[in-house]
Protein backbone atom coordinates (compact mmCIF):
# COMPACT_ATOMS: atom_id res chain seq x y z
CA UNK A 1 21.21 -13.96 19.97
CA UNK A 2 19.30 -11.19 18.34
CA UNK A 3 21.35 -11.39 14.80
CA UNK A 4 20.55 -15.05 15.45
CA UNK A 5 16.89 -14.03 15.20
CA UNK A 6 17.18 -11.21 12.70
CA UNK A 7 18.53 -13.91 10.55
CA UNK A 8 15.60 -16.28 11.07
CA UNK A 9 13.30 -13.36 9.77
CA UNK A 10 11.97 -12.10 13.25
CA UNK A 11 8.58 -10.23 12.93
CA UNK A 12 7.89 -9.50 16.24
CA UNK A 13 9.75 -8.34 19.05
CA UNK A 14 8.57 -7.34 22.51
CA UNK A 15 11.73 -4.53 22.87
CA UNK A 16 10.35 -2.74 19.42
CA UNK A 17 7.05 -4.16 18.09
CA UNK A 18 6.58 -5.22 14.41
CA UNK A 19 9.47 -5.37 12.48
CA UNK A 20 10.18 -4.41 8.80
CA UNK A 21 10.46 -7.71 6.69
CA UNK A 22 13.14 -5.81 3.83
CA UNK A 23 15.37 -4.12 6.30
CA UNK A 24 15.03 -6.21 9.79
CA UNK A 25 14.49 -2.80 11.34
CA UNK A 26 11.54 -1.86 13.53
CA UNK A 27 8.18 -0.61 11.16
CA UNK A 28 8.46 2.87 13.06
CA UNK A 29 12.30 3.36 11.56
CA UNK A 30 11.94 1.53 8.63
CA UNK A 31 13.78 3.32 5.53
CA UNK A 32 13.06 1.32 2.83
CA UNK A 33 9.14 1.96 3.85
CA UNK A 34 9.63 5.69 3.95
CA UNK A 35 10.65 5.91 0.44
CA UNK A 36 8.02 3.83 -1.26
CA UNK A 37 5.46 5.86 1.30
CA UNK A 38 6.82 9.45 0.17
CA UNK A 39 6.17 8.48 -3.87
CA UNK A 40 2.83 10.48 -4.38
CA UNK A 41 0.32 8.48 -6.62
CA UNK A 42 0.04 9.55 -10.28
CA UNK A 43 -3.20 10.54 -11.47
CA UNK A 44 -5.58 12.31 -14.27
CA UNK A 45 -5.39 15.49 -11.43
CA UNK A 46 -8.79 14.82 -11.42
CA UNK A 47 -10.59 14.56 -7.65
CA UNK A 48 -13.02 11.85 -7.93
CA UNK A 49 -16.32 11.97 -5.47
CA UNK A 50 -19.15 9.65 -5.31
CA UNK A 51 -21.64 8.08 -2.41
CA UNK A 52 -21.13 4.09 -1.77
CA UNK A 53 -23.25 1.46 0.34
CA UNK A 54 -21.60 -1.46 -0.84
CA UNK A 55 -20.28 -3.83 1.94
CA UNK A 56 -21.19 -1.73 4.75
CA UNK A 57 -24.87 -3.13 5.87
CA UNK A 58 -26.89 -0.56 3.31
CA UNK A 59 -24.95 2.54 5.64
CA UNK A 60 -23.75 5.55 2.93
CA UNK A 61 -20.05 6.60 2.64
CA UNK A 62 -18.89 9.46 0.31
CA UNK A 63 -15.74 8.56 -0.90
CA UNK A 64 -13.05 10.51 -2.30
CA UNK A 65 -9.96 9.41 -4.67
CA UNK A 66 -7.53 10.03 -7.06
CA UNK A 67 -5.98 12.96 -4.93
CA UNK A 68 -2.56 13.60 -5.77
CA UNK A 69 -0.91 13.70 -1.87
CA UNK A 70 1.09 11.89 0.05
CA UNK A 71 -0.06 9.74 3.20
CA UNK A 72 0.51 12.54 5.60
CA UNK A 73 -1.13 15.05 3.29
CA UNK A 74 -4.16 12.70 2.66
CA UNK A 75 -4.67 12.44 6.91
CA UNK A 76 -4.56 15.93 7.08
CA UNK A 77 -7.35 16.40 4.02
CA UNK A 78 -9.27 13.27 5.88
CA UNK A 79 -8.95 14.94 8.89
CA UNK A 80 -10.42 18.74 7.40
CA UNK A 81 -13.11 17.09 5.39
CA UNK A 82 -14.32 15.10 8.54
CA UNK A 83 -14.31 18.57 10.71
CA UNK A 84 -16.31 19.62 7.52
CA UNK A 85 -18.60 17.99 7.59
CA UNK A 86 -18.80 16.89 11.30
CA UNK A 87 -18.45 13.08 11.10
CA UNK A 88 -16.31 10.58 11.35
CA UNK A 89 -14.03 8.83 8.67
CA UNK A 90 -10.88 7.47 7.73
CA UNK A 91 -8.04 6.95 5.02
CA UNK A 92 -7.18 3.49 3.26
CA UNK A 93 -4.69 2.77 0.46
CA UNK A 94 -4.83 6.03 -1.04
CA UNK A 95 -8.68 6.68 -0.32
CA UNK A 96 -10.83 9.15 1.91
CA UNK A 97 -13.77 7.56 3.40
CA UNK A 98 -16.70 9.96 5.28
CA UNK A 99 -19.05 8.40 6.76
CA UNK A 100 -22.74 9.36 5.37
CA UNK A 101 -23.71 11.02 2.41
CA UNK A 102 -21.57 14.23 2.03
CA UNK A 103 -21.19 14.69 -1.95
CA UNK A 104 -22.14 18.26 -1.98
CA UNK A 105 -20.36 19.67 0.93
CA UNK A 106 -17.21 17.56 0.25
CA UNK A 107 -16.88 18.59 -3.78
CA UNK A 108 -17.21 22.19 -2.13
CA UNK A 109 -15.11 22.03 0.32
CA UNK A 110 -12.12 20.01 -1.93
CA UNK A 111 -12.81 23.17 -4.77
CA UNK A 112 -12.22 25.52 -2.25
CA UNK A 113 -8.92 24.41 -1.49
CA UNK A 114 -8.19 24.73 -5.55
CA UNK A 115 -8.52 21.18 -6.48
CA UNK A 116 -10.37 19.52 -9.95
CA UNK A 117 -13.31 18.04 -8.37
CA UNK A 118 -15.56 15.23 -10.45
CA UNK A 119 -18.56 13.66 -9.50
CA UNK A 120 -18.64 10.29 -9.82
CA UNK A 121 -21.13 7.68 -9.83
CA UNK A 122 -23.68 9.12 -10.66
């Protein structure tokens, strides 16, 4: 029954959770994930760092791209930068978002760690 519904492209199951639609294999075993996940993005080496309201009801977030780690890397940097600054934020698709307006202390905190660090935006 279950190669019946591996066949049928299950993407669900209530013994594993989501499933992996390349391999069939549960999303927290996936392999073919795991190697597109480990490639780190390739950039200028450049940390860009600028303040944005856009979509998000007027409220400021500093946001933070271009930085050459990997996904567990980037939580980890999320996760410092938030302590830094003593907010709350998260990481999407390659980007740090902190919530308020944290430029200065972020750029700081980023060059103290021995990365390029750019202002952008103005």
């Amino acid at each position: 029954m279950k190669d019946k519904l591996m066949a049928a492209g299950l993407v669900y199951s209530t013994e594993s959770g989501r499933m992996c639609p390349d391999c069939r294999q549960p999303v927290g075993a996936c392999a073919c994930r795991a190697n597109a996940r480990a490639a780190v993005p390739a950039g200028d080496g450049v940390v860009r760092v600028s303040r944005e309201t856009k979509g998000r009801g007027g409220k400021a977030v500093t946001v933070v791209k271009g930085v050459a780690l990997d996904q567990a890397g980037l939580t980890a940097l999320g996760k410092a930068l938030k302590a830094a600054c003593g907010t709350g934020g998260t990481v999407k698709d390659g980007v740090i978002e902190i919530q308020g307006d944290h430029v200065e202390r972020i750029m700081a905190a980023l060059q103290a760690k021995g990365h390029k660090v750019k202002r952008a935006g103005g």
